[in-house]
N, C-alpha and C. Protein backbone atom coordinates (compact mmCIF):
# COMPACT_ATOMS: atom_id res chain seq x y z
N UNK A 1 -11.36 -7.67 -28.06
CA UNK A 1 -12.24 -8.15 -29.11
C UNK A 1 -13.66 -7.72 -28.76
N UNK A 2 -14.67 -7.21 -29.62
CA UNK A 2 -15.68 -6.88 -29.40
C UNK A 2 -16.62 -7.38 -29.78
N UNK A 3 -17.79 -8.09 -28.65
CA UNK A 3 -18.93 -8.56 -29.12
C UNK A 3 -20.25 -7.92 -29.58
N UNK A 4 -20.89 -8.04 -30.94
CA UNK A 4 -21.75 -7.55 -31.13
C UNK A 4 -23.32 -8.08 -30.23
N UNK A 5 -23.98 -7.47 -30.17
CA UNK A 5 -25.65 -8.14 -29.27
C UNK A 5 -26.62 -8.50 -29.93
N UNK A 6 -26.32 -8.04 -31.11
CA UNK A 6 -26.92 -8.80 -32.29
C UNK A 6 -26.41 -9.88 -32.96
N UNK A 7 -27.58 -10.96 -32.90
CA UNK A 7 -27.33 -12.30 -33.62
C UNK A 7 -27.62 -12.40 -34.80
N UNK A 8 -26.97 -12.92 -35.76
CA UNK A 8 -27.29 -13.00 -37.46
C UNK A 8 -28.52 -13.86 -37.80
N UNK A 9 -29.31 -13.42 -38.05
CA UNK A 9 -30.21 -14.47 -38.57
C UNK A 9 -29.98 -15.12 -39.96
N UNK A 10 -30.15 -16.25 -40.29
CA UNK A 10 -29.89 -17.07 -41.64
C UNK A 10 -31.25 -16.21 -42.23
N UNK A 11 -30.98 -16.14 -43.47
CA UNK A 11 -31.80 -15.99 -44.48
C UNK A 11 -32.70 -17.21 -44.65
N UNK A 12 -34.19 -16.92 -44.66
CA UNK A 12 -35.02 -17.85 -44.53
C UNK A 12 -35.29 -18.50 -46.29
N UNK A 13 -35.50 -19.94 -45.98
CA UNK A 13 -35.64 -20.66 -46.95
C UNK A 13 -36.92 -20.62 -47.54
N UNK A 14 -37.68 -20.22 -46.71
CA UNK A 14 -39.06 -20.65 -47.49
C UNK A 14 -39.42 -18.56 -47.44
N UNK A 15 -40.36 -18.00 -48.39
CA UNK A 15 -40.18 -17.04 -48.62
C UNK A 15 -41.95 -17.00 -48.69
N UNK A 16 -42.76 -15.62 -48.49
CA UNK A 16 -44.37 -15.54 -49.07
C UNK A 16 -44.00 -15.10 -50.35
N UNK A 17 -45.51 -15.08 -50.45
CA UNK A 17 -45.83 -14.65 -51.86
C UNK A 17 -45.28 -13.22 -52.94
N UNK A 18 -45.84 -12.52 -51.67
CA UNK A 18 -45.06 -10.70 -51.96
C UNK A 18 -43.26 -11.24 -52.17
N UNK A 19 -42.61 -11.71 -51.23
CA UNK A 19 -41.27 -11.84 -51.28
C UNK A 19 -40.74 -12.80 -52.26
N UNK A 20 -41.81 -13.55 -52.91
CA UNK A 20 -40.86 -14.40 -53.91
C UNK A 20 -40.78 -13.62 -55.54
N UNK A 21 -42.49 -12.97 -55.38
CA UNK A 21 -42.38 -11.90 -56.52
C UNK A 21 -41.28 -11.05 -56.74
N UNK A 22 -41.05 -10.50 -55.26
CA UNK A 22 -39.81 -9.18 -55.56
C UNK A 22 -38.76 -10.20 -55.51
N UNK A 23 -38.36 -11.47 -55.05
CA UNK A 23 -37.30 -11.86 -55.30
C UNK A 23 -36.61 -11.81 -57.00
N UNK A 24 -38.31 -12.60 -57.40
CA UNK A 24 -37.73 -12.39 -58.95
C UNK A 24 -38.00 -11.43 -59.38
N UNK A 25 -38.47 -10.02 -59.38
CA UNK A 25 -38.56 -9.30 -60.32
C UNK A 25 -39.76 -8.84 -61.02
N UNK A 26 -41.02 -9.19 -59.98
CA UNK A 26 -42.30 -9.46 -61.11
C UNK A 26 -43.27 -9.13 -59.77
N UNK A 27 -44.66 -8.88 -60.79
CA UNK A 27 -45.77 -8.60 -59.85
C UNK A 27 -46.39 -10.32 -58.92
N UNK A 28 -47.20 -9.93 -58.23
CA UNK A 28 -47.84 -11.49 -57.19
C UNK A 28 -48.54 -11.96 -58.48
N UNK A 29 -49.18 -11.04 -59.40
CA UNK A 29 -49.85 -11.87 -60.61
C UNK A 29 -48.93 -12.61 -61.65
N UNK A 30 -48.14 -12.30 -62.11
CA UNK A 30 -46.89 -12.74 -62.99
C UNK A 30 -46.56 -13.81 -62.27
N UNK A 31 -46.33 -14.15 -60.64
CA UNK A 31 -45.80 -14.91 -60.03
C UNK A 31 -46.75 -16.01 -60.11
N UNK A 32 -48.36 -15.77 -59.67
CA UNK A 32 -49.63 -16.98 -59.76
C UNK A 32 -49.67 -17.43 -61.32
N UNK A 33 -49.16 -16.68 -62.48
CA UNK A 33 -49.04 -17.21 -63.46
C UNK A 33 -48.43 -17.94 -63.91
N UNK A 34 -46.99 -18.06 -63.30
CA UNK A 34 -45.78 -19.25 -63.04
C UNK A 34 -46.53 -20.21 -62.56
N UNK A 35 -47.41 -20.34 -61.43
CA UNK A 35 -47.67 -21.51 -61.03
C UNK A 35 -48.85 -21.98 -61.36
N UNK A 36 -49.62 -21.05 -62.34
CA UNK A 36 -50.75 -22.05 -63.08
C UNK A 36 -50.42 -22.68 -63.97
N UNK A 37 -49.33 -22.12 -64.84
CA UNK A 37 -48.00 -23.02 -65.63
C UNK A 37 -47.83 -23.97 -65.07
N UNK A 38 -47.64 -24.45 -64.00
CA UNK A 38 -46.78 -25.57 -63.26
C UNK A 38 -45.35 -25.03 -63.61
N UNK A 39 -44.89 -24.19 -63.61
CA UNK A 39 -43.21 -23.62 -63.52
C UNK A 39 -42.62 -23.40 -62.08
N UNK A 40 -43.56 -23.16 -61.36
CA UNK A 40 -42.88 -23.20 -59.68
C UNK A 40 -44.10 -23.48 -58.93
N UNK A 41 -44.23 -23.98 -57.93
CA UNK A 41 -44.92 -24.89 -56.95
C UNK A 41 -45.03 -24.42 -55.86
N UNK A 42 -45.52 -24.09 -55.22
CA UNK A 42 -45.92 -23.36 -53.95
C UNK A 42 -46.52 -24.27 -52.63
N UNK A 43 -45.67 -24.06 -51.42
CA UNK A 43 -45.77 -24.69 -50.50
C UNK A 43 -46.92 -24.14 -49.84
N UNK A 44 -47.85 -25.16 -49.41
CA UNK A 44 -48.38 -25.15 -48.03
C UNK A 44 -48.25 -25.88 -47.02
N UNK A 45 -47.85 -25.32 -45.65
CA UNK A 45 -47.13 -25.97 -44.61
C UNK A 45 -48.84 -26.81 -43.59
N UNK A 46 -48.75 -27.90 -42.97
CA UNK A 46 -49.77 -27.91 -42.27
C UNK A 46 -50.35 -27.29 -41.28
N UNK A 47 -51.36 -26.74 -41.41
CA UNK A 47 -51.88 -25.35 -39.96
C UNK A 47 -51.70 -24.45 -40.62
N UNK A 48 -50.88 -24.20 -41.68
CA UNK A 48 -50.89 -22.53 -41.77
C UNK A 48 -51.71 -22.31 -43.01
N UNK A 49 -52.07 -20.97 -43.74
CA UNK A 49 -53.01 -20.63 -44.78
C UNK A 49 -51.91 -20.35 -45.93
N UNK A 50 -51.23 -19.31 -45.14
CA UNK A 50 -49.66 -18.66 -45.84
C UNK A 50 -49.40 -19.25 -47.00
N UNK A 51 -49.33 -19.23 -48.38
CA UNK A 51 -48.40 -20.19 -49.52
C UNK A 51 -47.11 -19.68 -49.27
N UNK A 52 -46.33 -20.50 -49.40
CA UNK A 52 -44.70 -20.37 -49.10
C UNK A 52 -44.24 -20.94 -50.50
N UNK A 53 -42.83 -20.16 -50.80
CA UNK A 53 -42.14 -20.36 -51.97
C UNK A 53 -40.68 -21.12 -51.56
N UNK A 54 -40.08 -22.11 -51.89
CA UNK A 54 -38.71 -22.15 -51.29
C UNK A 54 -37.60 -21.70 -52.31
N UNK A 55 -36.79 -21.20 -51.96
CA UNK A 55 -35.96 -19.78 -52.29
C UNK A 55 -35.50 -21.09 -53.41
N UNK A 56 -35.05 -22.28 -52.83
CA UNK A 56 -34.32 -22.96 -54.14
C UNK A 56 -35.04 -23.12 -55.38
N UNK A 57 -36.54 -22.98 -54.94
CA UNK A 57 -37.36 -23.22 -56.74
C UNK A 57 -37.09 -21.66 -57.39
N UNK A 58 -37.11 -20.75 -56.75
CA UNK A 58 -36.87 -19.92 -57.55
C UNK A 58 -35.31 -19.54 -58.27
N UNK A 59 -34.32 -20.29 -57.49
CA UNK A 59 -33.11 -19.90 -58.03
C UNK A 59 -33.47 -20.64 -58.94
N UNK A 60 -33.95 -21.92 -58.74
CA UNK A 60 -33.92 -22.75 -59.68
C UNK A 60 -34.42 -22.30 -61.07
N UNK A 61 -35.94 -21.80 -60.82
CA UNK A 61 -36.16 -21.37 -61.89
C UNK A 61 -35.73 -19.72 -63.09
N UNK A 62 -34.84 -19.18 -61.99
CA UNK A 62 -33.45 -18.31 -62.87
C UNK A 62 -33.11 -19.08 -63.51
N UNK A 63 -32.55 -20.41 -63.34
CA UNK A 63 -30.90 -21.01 -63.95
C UNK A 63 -31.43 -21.27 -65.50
N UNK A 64 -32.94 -22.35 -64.82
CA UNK A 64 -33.10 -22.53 -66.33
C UNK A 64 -33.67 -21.61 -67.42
N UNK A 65 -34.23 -20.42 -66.43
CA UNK A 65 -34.06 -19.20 -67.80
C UNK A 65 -32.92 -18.92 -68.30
N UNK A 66 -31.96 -19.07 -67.17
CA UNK A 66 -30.47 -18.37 -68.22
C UNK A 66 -29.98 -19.57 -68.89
N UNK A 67 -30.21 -20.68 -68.59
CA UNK A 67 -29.69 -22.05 -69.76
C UNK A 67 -30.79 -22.07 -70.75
N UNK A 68 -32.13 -21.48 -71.10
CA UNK A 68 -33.00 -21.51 -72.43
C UNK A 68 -32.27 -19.95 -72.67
N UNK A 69 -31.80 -19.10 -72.35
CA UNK A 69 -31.54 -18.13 -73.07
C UNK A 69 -30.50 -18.41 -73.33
N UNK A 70 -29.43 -19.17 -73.14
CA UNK A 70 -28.09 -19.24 -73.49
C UNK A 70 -28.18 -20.08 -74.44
N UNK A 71 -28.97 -20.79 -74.49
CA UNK A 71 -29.15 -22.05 -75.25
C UNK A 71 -29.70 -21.67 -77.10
N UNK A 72 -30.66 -20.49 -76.56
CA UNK A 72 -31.27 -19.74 -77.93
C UNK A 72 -29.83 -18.90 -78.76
N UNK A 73 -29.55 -18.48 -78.24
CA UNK A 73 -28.18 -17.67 -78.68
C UNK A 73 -27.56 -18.21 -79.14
N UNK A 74 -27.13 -19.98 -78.81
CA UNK A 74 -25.91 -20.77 -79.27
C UNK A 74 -26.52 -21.01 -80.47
N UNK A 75 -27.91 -21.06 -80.90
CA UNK A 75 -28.67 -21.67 -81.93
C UNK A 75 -28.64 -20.31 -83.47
N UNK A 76 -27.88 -19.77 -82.65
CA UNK A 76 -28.34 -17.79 -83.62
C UNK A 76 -29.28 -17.42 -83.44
N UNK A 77 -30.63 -17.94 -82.59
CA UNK A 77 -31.74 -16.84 -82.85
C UNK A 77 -31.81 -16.33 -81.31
N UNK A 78 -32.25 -15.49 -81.10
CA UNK A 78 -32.15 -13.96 -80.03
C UNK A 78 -33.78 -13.76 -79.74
């Protein structure tokens, strides 16, 4: 059996700014525009400057785009 020497790292929960943009798909401005909306919320940890995103607000905020888009469709309008 063969051991690898590399350890897996977990995928980190809390994500920056650059990385939550490319998570979803969008520029860092598109992303500060979500959160002058109040649509996603941005962590600051104590001591650090960093804004942090946690990966679950952003899935989160997929789902409920795809439940208002699914939701528009069931209604007939597109």
């Amino acid at each position: 059996m063969a051991f690898s020497s590399v350890k897996e790292q977990p995928e980190a929960r809390l994500v920056g700014r650059e990385a939550a943009a490319t998570y979803l798909d969008m520029t860092t401005r598109s992303l500060d525009r979500l959160v002058r909306k109040g649509l996603l919320r941005p962590i600051r940890l104590d001591g650090l400057r960093r804004v942090m995103f946690d990966r679950a607000d952003l899935d989160a905020l997929i789902d409920a785009g795809k439940a208002g888009a699914s939701g528009e469709m069931a209604d007939g309008q597109a």
